[in-house]
Protein backbone atom coordinates (compact mmCIF):
# COMPACT_ATOMS: atom_id res chain seq x y z
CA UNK A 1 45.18 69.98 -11.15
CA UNK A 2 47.03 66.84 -10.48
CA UNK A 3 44.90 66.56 -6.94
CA UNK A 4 41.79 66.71 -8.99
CA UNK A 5 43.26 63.93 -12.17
CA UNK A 6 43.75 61.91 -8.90
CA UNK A 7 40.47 61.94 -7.45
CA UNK A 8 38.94 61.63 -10.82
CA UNK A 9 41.17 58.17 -11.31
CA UNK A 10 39.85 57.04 -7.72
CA UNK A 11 36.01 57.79 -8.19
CA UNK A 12 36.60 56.30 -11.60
CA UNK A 13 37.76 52.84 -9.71
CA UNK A 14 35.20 53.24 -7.89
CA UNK A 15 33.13 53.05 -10.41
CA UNK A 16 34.47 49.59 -12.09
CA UNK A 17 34.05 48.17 -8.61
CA UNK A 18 30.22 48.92 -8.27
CA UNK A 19 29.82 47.80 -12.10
CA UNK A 20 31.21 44.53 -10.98
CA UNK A 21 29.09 43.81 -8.13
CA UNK A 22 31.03 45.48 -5.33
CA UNK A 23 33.90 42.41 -5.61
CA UNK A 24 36.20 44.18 -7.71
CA UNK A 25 35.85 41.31 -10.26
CA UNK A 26 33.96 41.36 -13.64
CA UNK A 27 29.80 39.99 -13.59
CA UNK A 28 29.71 36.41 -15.10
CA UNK A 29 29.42 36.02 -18.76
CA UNK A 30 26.16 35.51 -20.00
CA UNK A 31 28.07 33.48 -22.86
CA UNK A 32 28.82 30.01 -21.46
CA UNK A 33 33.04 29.38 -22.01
CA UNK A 34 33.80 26.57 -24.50
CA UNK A 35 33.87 22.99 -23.28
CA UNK A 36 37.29 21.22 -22.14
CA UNK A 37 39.04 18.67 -24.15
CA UNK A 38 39.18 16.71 -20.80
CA UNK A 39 38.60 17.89 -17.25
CA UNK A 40 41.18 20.17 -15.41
CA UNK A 41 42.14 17.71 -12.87
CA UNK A 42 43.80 20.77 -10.52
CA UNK A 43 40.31 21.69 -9.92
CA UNK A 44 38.48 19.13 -7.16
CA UNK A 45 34.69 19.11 -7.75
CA UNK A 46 31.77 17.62 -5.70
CA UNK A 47 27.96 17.71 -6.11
CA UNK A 48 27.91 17.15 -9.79
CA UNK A 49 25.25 14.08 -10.23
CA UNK A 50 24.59 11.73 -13.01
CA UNK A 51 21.10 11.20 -12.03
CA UNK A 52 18.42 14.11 -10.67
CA UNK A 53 15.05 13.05 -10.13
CA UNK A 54 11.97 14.75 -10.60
CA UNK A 55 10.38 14.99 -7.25
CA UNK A 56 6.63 14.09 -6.34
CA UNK A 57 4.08 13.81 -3.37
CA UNK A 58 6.37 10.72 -2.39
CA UNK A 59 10.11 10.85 -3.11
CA UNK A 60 11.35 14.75 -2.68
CA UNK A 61 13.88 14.19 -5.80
CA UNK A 62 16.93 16.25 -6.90
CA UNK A 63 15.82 20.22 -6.81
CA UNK A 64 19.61 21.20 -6.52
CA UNK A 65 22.49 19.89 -7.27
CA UNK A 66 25.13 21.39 -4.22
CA UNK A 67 28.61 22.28 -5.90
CA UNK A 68 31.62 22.87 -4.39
CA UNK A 69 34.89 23.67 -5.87
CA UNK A 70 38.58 23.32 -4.08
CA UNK A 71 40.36 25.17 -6.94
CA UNK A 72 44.46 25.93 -7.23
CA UNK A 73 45.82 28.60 -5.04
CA UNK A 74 45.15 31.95 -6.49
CA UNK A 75 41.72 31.42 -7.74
CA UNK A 76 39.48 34.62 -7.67
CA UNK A 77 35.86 33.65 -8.66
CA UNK A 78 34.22 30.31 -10.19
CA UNK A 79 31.50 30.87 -12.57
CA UNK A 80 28.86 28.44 -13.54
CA UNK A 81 26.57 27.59 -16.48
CA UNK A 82 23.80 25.61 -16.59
CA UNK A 83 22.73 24.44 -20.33
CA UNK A 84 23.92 27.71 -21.84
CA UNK A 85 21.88 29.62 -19.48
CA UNK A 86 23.21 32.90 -17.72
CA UNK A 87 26.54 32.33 -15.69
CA UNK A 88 26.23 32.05 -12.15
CA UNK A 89 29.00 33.42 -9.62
CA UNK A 90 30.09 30.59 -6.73
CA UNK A 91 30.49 32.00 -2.99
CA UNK A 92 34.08 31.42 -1.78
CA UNK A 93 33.67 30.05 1.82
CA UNK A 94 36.36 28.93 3.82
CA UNK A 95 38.67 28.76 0.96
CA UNK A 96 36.22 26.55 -1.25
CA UNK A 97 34.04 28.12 -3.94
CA UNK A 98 30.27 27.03 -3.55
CA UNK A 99 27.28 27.18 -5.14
CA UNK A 100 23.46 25.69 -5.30
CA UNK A 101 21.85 25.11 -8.84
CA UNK A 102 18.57 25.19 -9.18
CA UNK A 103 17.40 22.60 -11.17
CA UNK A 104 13.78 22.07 -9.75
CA UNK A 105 11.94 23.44 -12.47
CA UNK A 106 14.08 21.23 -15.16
CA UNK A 107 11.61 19.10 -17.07
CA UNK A 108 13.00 15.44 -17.95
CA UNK A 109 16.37 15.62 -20.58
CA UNK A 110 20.36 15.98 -20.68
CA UNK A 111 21.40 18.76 -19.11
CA UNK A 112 25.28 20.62 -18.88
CA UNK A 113 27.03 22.15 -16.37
CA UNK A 114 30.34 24.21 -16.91
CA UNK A 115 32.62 25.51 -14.68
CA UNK A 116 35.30 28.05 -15.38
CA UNK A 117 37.45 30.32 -13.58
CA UNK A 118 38.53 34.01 -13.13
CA UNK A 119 37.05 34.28 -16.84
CA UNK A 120 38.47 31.70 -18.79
CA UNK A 121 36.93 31.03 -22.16
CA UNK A 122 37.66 27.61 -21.44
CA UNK A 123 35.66 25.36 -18.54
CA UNK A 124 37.88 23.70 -16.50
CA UNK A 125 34.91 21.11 -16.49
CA UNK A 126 31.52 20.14 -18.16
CA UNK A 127 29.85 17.78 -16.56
CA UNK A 128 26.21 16.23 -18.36
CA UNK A 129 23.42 14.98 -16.46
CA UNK A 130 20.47 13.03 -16.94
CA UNK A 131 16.79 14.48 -15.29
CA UNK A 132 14.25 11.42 -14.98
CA UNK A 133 11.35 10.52 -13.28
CA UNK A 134 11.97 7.78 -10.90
CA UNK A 135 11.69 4.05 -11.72
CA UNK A 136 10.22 2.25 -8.38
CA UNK A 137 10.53 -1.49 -7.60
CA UNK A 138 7.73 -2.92 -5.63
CA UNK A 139 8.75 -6.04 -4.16
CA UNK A 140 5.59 -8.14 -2.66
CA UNK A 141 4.83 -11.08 -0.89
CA UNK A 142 1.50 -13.29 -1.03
CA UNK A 143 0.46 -15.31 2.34
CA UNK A 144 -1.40 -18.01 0.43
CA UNK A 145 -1.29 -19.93 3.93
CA UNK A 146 -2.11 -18.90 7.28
CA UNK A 147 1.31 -19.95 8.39
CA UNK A 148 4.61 -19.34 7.54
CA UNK A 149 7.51 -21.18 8.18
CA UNK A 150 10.71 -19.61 11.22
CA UNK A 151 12.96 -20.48 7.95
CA UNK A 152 11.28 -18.95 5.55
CA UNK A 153 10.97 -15.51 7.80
CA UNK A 154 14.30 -15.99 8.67
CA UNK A 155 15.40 -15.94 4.48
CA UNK A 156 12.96 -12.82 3.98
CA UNK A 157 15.20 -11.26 7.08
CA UNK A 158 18.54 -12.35 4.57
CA UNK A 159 16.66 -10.21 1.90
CA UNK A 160 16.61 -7.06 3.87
CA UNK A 161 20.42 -7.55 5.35
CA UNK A 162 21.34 -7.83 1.87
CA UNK A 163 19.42 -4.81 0.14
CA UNK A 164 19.48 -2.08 2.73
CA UNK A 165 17.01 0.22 0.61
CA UNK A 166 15.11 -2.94 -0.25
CA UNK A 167 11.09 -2.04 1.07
CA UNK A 168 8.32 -4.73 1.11
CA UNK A 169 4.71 -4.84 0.79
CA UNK A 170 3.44 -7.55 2.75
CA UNK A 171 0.22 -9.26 1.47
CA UNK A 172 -0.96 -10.74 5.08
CA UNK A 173 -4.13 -12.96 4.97
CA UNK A 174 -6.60 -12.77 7.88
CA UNK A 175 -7.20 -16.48 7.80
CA UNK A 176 -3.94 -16.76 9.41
CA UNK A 177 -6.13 -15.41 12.58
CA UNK A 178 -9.22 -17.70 11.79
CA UNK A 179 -7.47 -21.21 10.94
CA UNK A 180 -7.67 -23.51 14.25
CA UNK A 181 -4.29 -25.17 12.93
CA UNK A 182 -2.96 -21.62 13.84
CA UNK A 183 -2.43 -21.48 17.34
CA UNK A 184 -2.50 -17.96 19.53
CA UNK A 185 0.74 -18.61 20.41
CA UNK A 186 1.80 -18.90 16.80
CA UNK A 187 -0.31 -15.63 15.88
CA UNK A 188 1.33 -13.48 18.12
CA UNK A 189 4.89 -14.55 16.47
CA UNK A 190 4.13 -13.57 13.29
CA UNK A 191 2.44 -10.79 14.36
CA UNK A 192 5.40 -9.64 16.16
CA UNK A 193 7.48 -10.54 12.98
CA UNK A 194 5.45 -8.29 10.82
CA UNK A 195 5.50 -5.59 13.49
CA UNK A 196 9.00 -5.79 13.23
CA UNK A 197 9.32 -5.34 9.33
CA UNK A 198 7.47 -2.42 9.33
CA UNK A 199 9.12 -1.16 12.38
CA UNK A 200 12.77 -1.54 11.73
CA UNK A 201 12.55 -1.56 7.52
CA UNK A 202 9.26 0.80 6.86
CA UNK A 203 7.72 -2.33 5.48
CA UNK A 204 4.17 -1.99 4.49
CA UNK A 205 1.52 -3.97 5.57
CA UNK A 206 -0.97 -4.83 3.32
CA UNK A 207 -4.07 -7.06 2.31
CA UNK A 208 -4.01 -10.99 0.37
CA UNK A 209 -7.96 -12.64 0.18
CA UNK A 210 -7.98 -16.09 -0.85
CA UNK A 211 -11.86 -16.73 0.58
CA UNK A 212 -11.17 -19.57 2.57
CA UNK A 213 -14.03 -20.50 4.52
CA UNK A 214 -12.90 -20.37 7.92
CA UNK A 215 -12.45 -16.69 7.19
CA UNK A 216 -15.47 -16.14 5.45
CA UNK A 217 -17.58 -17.76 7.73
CA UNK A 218 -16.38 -15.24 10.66
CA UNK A 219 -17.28 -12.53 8.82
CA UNK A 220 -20.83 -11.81 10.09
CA UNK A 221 -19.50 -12.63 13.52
CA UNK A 222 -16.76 -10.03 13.46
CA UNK A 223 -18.67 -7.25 11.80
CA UNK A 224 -21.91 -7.93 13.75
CA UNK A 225 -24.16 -8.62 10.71
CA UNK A 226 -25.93 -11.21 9.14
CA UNK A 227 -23.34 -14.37 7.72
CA UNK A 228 -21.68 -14.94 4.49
CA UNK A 229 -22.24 -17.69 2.73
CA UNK A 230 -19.11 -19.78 2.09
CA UNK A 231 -18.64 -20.05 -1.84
CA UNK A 232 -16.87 -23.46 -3.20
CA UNK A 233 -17.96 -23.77 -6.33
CA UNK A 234 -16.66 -21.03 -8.25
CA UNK A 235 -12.96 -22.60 -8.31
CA UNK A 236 -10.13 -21.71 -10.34
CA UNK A 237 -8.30 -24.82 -9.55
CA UNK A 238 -11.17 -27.76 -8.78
CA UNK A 239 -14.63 -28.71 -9.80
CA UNK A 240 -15.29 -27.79 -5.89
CA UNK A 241 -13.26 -26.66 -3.13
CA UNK A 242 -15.04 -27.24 -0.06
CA UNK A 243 -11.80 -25.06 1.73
CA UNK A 244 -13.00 -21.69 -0.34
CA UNK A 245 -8.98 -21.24 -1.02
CA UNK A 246 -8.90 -21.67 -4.80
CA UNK A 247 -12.10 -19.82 -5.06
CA UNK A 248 -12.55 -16.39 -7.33
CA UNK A 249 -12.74 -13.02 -4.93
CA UNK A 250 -14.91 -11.90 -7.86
CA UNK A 251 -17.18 -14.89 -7.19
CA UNK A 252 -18.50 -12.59 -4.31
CA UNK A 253 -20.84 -9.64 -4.61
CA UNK A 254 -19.75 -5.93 -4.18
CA UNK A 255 -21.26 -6.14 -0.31
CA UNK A 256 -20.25 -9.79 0.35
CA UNK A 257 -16.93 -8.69 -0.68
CA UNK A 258 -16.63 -5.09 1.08
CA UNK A 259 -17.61 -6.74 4.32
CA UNK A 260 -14.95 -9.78 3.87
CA UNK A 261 -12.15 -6.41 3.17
CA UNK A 262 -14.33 -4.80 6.43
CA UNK A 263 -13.69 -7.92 8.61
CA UNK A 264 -9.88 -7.89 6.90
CA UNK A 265 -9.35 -4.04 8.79
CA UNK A 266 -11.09 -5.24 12.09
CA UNK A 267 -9.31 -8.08 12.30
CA UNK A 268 -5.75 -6.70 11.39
CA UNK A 269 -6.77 -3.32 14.30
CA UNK A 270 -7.71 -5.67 16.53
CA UNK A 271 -4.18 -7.33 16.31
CA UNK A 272 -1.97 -3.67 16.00
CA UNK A 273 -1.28 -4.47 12.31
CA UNK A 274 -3.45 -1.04 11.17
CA UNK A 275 -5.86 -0.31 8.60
CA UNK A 276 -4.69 -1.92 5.06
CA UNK A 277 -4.51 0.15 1.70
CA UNK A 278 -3.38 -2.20 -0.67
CA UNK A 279 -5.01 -5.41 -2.07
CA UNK A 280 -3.81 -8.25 -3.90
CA UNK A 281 -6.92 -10.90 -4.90
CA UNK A 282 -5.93 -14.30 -4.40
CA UNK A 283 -5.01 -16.02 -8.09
CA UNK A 284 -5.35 -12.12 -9.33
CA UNK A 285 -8.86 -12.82 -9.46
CA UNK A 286 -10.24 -9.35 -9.31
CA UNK A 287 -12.88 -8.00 -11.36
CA UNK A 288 -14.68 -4.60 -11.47
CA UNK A 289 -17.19 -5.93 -8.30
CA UNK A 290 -13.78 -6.34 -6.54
CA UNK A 291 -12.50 -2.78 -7.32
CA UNK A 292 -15.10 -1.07 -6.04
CA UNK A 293 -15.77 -3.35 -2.89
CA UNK A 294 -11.85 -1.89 -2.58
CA UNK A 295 -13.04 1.69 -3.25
CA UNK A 296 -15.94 1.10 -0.71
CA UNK A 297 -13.37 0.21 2.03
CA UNK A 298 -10.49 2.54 1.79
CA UNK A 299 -8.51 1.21 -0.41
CA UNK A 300 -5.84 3.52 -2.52
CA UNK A 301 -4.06 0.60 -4.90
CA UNK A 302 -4.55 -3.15 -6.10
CA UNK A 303 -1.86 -5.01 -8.24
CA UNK A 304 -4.36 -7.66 -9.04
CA UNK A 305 -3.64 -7.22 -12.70
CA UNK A 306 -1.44 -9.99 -14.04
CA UNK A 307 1.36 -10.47 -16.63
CA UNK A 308 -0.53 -13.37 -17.26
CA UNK A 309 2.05 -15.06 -19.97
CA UNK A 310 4.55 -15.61 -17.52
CA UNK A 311 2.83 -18.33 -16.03
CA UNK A 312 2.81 -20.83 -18.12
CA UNK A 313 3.46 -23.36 -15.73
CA UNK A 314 -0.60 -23.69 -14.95
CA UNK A 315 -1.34 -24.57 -18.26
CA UNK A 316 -2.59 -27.97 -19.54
CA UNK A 317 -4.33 -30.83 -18.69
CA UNK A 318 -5.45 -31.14 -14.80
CA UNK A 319 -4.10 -27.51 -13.77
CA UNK A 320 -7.80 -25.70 -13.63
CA UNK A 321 -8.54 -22.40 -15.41
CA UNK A 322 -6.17 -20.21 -13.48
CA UNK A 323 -4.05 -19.53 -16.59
CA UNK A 324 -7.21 -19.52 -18.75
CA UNK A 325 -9.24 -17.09 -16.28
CA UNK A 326 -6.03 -14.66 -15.94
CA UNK A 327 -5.62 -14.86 -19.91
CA UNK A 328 -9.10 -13.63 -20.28
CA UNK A 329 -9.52 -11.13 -17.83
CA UNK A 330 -5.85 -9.44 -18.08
CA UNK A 331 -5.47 -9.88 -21.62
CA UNK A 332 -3.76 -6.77 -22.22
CA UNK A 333 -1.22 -6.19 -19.26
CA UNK A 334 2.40 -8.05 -20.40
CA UNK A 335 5.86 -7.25 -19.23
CA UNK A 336 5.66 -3.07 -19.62
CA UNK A 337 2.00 -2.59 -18.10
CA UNK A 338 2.17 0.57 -16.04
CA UNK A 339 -0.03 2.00 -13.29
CA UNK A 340 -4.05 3.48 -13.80
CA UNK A 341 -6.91 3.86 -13.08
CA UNK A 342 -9.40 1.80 -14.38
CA UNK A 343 -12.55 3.25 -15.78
CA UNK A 344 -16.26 1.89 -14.05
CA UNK A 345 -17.14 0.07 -17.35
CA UNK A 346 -13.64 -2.28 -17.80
CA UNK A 347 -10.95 -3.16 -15.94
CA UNK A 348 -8.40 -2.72 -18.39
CA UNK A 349 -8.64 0.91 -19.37
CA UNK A 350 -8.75 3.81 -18.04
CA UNK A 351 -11.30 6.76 -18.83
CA UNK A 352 -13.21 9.88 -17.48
CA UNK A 353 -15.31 8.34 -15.05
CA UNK A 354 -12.42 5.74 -13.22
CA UNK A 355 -12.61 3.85 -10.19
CA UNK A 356 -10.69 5.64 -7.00
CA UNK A 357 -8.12 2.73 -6.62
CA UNK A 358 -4.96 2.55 -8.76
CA UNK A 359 -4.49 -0.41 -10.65
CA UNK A 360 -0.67 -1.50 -10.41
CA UNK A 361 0.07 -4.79 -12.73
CA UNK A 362 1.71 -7.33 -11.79
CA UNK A 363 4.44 -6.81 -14.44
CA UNK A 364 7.05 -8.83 -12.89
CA UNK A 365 4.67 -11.73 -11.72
CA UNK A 366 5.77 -14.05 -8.91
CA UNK A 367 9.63 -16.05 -8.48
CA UNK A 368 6.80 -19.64 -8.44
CA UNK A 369 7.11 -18.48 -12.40
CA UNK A 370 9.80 -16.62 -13.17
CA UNK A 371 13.45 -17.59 -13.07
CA UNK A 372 16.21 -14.28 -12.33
CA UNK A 373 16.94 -14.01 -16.13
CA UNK A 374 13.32 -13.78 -16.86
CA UNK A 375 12.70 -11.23 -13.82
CA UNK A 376 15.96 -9.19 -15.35
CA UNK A 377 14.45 -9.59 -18.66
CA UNK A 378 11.32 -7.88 -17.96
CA UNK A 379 12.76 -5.10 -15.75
CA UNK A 380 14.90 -4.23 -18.66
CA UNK A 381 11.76 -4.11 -20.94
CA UNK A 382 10.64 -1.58 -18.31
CA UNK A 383 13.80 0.40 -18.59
CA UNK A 384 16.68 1.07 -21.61
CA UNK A 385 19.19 2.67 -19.32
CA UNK A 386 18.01 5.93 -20.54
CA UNK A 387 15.73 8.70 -18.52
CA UNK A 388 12.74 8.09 -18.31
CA UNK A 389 9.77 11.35 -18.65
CA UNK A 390 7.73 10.01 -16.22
CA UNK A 391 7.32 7.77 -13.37
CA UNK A 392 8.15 3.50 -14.18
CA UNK A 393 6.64 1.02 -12.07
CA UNK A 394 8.13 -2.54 -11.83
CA UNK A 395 6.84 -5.23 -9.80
CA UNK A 396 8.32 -8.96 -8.48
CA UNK A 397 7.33 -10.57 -5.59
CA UNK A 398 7.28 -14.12 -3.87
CA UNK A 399 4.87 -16.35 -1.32
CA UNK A 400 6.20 -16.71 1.70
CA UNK A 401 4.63 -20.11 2.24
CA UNK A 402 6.62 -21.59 -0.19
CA UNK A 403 9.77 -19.22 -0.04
CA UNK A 404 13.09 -21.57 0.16
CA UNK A 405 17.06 -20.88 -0.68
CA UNK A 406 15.96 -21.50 -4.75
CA UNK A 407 13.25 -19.03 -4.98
CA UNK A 408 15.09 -16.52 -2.57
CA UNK A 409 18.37 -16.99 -4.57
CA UNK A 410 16.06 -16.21 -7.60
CA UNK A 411 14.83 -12.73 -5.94
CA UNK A 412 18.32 -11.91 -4.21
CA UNK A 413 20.03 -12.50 -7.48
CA UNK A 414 17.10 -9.53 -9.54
CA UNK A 415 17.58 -7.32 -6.52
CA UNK A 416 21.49 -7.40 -7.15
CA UNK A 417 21.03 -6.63 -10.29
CA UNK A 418 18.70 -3.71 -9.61
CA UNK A 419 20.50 -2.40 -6.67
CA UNK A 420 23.34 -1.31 -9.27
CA UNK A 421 20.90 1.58 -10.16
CA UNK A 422 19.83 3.18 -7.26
CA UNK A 423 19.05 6.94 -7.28
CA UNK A 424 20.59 7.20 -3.70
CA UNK A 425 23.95 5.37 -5.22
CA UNK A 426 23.57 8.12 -8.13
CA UNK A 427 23.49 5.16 -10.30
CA UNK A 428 20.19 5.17 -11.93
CA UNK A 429 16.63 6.38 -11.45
CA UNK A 430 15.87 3.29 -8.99
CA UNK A 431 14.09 3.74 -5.68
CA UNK A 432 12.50 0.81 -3.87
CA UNK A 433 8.70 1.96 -3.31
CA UNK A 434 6.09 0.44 -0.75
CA UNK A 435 2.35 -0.65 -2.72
CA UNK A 436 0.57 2.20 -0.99
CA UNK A 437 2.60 4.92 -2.26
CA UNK A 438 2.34 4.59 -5.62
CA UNK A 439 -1.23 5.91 -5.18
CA UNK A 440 0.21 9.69 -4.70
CA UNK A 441 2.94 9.41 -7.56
CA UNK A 442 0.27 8.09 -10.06
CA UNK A 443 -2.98 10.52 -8.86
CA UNK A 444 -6.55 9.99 -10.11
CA UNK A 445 -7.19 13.14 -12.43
């Protein structure tokens, strides 16, 4: 009798044991433990993030968060909730308890995780977290000239020492191969420099058109087809402007244009720079004919659209119509304009039947026009602090023909100021972001 009370005791242990998943301790609760007053500071905890991004087709984001726990000698198990959802048991490997939360399928919001031990109805933490969409910062530069200065490339070289993360899209103008004051010799140097950006930083290496003529006149040559004619009279600037600089890209038709963007690509293969997917028109002056002359040649983004009221500076008397033809033409984008595609039929809205290049303003504008408060100003127009439920774009950029210690201190001071939220610093939802990309985070429907 007493041999059979005994093995009825032991199968009944055995029993508990299986009912508690074979470790001889109970199944997590599926009722999350209360919250601490303050955080049990016996417990050490890593992996718990202020900041998980949603992912896309261009930044993975945060689809885990990995937790591991070094808890007081003695500990049994670690359980884990995440926003009062089932508790989930840690593994205890080499003496740590460890666990990976799946968060990928968490839509933008707040979220809690709590941590408690050998069934506590207390957590000996809760930790909240913020899920956001990223905010990217597309830094750009505009080669207005066909040359740039050793000091200024040297200062862009300061701006990439100084914000590791920091990616630029370079808006290279094929004049600089077409000029005669440009000599080979000079070519190959900046060709070398650029080469160098995108080797060393992941720089990208994009496309600037101001039509100067001794580009535009080379563009039957290169492409092996009847000449473009040279058009100065359709200045922003001048009456005339025999040079073709200050001239509108729109002023061109949908062919002239897609063969001066065709001529752009040969020219930039020819010299180991690679085909470029991103545009910027000269002045912003890019209308629908421009768009799809950028469509026609393989194009994926533009940032053509302007925050024109930040550039006051070419208003009045003997300054042209730049400000006048930006006001007009971008009337709506301002300081919080945000990436599309614009429809066939206007260049300011989207619709059903769009143009295949994404429009990204030019929210930010240029340092010729804005000073760092007005550059911080606009960025936090663009973001509270908060998360943010779906993807921010904000853009700031600089020529390099004109780039000196003022203007640079103007950009290096913003990027300081940004670089205290980077997603990689868990800080924010920042991430530096190259022109092209943002074509595959915003996608055409």
């Amino acid at each position: 009798m007493l041999r059979l009370l005994a093995l009825s005791s032991l199968l009944a242990a055995q029993l508990a044991v299986l009912s508690c998943g074979g470790s001889g301790f109970p199944d997590p609760s599926s009722t999350p433990p209360l919250a601490p007053q303050s955080a049990n500071t016996e417990f050490g905890v890593t992996g718990l993030r202020n900041w998980a991004l949603v992912g896309n087709d261009v930044d993975a984001g945060t689809n885990t968060l990995e937790i591991e726990v070094v808890a007081p000698s003695g500990t049994k198990y670690v359980d884990a909730w995440l926003n009062g959802g089932e508790g989930q048991r840690l593994s205890k490997v080499d003496g740590r308890f460890r666990i990976a939360l799946d968060i990928a399928a968490l839509a933008p919001g707040e979220y809690q995780v709590l941590l408690a031990a050998d069934g506590d109805d207390t957590a000996f933490v809760a930790h909240t977290f913020k899920r956001s969409h990223p905010l990217y910062v597309v830094v750009t530069t505009d080669w207005d000239d066909p040359d740039t200065s050793d000091a200024a490339l040297a200062l862009q070289d300061d701006l990439h020492a100084e914000h590791p993360e920091l990616l630029l899209t370079h808006f290279v103008g094929p004049y600089t191969f077409t000029d005669p004051s440009v000599s080979e010799e000079r070519r190959a140097v900046l060709v070398d420099w650029l080469l160098g950006m995108r080797t060393d930083f992941e720089d990208e290496i994009g496309l600037h058109i101001h039509p100067y003529c001794n580009f535009v006149n080379e563009v039957g040559t290169i492409l092996g087809i009847a000449d473009i004619e040279c058009n100065i009279d359709e200045s922003t600037v001048y009456p005339t402007d025999s040079s073709g600089y200050t001239i509108q890209c729109s002023a061109y038709s949908d062919e002239d244009f897609t063969n001066i963007l065709l001529a752009s690509d040969a020219v930039f293969e020819e010299r180991g720079l690679g085909k470029p997917t991103s545009f910027r028109a000269g002045g912003w002056t890019a209308e629908l004919n421009t768009m799809r002359s950028l469509e026609a040649a393989g194009y994926v983004a533009d940032t053509s659209a302007n925050n024109w009221a930040r550039m006051e500076e070419w208003q009045g008397p003997g300054m042209g119509t730049l400000y006048a033809w930006n006001r007009e033409h971008w009337a709506s984008i301002n300081d919080t304009s945000q990436p599309y595609y614009p429809s066939q039929d206007d260049i300011l809205v989207t619709g059903d039947d769009t143009i295949g290049v994404l429009e990204v303003p030019d929210n930010g504008i240029l340092v010729d026009y804005v000073e760092t408060a007005e550059m911080i100003e606009i960025f936090e127009a663009n973001w509270d602090g908060g998360l943010l439920t779906e993807p921010v774009n904000y853009s700031i950029g600089y020529h390099p023909s004109n780039f000196n210690a003022a203007y640079k201190l103007r950009i290096t001071d913003t990027l300081t100021h940004v670089d205290q939220f980077l997603a990689s610093e868990d800080a924010g939802p920042v991430i530096y972001g190259r022109l092209s990309d943002m074509a595959n985070v915003w996608k055409q429907d």
